[in-house]
N, C-alpha and C. Protein backbone atom coordinates (compact mmCIF):
# COMPACT_ATOMS: atom_id res chain seq x y z
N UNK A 1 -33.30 22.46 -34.14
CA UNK A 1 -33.62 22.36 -32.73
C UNK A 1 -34.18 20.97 -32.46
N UNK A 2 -33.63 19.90 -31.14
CA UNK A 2 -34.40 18.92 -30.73
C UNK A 2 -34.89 19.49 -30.00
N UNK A 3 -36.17 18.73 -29.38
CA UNK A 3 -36.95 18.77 -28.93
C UNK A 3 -36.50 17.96 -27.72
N UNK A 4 -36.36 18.25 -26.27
CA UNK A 4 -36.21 17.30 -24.92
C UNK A 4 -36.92 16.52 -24.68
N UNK A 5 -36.52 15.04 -24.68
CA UNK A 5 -37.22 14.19 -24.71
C UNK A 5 -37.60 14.04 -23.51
N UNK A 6 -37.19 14.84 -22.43
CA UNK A 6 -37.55 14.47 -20.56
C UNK A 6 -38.77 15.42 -21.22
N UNK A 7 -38.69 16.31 -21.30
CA UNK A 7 -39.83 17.72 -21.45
C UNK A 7 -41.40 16.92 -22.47
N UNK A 8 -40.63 16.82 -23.34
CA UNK A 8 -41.64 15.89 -24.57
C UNK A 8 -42.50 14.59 -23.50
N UNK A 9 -41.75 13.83 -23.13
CA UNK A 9 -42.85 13.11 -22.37
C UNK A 9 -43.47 13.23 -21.40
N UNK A 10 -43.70 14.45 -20.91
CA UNK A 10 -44.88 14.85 -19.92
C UNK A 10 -45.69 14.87 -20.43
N UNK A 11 -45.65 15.51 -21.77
CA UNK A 11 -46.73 15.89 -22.62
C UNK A 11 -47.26 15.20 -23.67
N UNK A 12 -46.87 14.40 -23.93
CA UNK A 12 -46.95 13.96 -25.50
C UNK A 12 -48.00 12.77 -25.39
N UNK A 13 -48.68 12.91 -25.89
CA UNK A 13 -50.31 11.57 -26.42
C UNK A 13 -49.98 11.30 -27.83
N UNK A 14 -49.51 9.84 -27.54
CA UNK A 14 -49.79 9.55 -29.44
C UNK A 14 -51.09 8.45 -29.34
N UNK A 15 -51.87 9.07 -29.94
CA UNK A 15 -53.58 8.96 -30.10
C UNK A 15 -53.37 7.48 -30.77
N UNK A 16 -52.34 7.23 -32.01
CA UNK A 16 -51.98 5.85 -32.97
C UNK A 16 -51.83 4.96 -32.21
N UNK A 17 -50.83 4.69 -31.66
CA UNK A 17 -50.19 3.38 -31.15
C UNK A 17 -49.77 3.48 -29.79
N UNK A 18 -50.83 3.72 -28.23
CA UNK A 18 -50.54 3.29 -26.88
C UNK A 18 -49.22 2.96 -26.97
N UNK A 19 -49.00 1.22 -27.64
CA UNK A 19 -48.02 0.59 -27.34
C UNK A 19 -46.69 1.23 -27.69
N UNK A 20 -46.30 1.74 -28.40
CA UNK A 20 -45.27 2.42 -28.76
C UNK A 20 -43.72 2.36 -27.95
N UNK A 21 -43.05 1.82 -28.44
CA UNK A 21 -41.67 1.79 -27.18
C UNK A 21 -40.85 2.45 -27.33
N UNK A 22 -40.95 3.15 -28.04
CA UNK A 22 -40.13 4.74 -27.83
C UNK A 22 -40.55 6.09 -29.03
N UNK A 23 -40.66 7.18 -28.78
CA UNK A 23 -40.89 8.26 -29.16
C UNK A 23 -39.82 9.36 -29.61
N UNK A 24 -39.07 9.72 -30.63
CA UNK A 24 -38.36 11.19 -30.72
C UNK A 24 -39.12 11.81 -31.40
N UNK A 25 -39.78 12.93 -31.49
CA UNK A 25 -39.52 14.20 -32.32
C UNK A 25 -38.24 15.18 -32.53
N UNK A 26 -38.08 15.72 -33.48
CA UNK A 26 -36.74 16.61 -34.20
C UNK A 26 -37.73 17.58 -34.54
N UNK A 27 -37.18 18.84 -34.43
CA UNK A 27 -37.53 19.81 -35.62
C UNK A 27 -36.79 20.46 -36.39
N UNK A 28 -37.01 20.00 -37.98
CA UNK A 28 -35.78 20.23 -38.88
C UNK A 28 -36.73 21.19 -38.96
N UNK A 29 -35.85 22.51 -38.77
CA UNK A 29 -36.60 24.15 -38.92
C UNK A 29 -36.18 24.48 -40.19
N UNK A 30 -35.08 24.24 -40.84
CA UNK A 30 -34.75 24.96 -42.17
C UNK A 30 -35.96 23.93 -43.54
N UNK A 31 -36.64 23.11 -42.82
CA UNK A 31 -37.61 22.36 -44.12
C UNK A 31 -39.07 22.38 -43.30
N UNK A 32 -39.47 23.18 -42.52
CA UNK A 32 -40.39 23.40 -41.71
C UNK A 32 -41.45 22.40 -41.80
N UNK A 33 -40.54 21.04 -41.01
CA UNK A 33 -41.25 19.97 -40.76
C UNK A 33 -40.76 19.33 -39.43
N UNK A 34 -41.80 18.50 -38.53
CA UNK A 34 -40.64 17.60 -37.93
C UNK A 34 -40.88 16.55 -37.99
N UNK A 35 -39.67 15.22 -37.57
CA UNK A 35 -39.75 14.03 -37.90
C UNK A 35 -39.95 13.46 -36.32
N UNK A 36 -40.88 12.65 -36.61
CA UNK A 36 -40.87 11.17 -35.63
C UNK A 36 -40.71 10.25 -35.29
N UNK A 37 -39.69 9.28 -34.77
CA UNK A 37 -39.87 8.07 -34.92
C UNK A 37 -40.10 6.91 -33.35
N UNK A 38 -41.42 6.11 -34.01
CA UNK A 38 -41.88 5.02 -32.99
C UNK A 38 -41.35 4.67 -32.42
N UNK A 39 -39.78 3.77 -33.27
CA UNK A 39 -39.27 3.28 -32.88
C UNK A 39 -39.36 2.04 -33.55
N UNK A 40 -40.01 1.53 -34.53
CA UNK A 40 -41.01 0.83 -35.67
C UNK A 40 -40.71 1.48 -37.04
N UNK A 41 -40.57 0.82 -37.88
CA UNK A 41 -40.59 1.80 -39.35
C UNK A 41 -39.85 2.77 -39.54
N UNK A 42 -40.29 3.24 -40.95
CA UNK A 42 -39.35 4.71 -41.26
C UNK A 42 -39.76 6.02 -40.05
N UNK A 43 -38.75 6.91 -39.68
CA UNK A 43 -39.77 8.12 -39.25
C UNK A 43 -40.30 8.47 -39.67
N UNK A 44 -41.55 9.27 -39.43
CA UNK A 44 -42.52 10.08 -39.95
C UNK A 44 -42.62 11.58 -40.12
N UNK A 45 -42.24 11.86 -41.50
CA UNK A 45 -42.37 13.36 -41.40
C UNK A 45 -43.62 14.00 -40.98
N UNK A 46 -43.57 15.33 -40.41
CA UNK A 46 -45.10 15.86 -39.89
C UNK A 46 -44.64 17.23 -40.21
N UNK A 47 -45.94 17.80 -40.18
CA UNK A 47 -46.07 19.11 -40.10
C UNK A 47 -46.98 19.63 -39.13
N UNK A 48 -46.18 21.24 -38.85
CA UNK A 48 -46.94 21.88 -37.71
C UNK A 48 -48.18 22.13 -38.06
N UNK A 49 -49.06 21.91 -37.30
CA UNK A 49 -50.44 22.26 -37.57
C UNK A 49 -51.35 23.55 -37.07
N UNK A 50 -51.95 24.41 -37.10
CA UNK A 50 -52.32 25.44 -36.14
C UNK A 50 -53.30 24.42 -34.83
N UNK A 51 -53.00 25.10 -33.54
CA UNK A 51 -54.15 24.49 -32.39
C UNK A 51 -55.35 24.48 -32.63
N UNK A 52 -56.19 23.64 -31.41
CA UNK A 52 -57.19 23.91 -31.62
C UNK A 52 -57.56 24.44 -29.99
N UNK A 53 -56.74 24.03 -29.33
CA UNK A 53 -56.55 24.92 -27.82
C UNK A 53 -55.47 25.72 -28.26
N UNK A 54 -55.29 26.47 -27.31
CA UNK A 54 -54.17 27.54 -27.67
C UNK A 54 -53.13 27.00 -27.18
N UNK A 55 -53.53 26.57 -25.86
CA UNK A 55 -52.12 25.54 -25.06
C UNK A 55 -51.35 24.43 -25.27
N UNK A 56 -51.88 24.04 -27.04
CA UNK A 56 -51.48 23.15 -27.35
C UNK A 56 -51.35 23.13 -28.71
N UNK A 57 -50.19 22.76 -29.01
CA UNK A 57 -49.47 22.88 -30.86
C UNK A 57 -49.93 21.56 -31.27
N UNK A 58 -50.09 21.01 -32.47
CA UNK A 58 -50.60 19.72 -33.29
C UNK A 58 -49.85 19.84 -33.85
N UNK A 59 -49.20 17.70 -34.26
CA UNK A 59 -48.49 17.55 -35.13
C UNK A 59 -48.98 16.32 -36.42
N UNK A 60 -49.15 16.54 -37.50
CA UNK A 60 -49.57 15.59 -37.87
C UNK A 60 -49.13 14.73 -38.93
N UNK A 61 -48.63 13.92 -39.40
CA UNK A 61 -48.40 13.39 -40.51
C UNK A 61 -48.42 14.28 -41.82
N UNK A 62 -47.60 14.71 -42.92
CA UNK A 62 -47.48 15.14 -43.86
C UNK A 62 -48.29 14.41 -45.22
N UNK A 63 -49.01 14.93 -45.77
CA UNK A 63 -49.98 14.66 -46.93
C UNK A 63 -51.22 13.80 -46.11
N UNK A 64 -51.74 13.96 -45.46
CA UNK A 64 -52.91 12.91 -44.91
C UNK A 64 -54.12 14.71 -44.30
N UNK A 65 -55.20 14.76 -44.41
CA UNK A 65 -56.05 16.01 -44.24
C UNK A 65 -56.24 15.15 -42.65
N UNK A 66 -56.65 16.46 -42.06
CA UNK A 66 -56.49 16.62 -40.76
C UNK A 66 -58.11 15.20 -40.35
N UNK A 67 -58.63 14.74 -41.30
CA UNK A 67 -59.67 14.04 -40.88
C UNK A 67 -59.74 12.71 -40.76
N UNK A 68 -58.44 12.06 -41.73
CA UNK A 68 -57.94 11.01 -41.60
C UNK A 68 -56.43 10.87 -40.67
N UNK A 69 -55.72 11.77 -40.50
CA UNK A 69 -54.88 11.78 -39.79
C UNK A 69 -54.67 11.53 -38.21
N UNK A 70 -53.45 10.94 -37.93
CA UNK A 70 -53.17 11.41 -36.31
C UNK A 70 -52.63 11.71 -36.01
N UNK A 71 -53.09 12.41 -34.88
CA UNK A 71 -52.83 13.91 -34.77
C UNK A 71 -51.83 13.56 -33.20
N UNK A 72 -50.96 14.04 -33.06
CA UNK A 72 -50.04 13.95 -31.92
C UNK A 72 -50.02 15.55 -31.04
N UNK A 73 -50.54 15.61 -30.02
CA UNK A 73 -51.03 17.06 -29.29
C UNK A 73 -49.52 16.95 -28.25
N UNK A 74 -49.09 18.52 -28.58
CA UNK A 74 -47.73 18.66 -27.32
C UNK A 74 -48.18 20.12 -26.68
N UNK A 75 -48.12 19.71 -25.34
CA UNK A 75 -48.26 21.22 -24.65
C UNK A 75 -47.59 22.22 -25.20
N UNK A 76 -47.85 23.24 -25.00
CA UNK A 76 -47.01 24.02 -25.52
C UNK A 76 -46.86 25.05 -24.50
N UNK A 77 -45.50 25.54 -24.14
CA UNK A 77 -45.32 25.96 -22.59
C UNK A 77 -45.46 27.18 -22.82
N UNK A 78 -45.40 28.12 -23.47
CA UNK A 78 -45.18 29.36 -24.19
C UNK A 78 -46.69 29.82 -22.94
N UNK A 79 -45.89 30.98 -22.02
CA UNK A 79 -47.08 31.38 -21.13
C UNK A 79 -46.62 33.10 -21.25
C-alpha cells in the first residue's frame, strides 16, 4: 500500500529537517516497515510505532530507541 501523498501532506511534521524538498512514505506491509525518502540520501526504513495520542500513528527510524530518534507523527483518520 502507498500512502497519498495529497492526504500525507496535510498531516505530516518531520520534526528532522523543516527544509526538506520532498517527502514519500511507502508501506511495504509484507516486511512490516515503511520507507521514506527526503529526497536527500538513501530512504529511510521506519517502523510503526504505537501512539502516544490515539489520533495519531508514529513513525520512526528502524534501530534508533524512541529517545534518540525522530519521530515523524501522521494523523491517523481512522474515526
Amino acid at each position: 500500500m502507498v500512502l497519498d501523498f495529497d492526504w500525507l501532506a496535510k498531516f505530516l511534521t518531520v520534526f528532522a529537517n523543516s527544509m526538506a524538498s520532498q517527502l514519500t512514505v511507502s508501506n511495504v506491509a509484507r516486511f512490516g516497515f515503511y520507507q521514506a525518502d527526503f529526497g536527500f540520501g538513501p530512504p529511510a526504513h521506519m517502523e510503526h510505532c504505537p501512539a502516544f495520542v490515539p489520533e495519531f500513528l508514529t513513525l520512526q527510524p528502524l534501530g534508533l530507541d524512541s529517545s534518540t530518534s525522530t519521530i515523524w507523527s501522521i494523523l491517523n483518520d481512522r474515526k
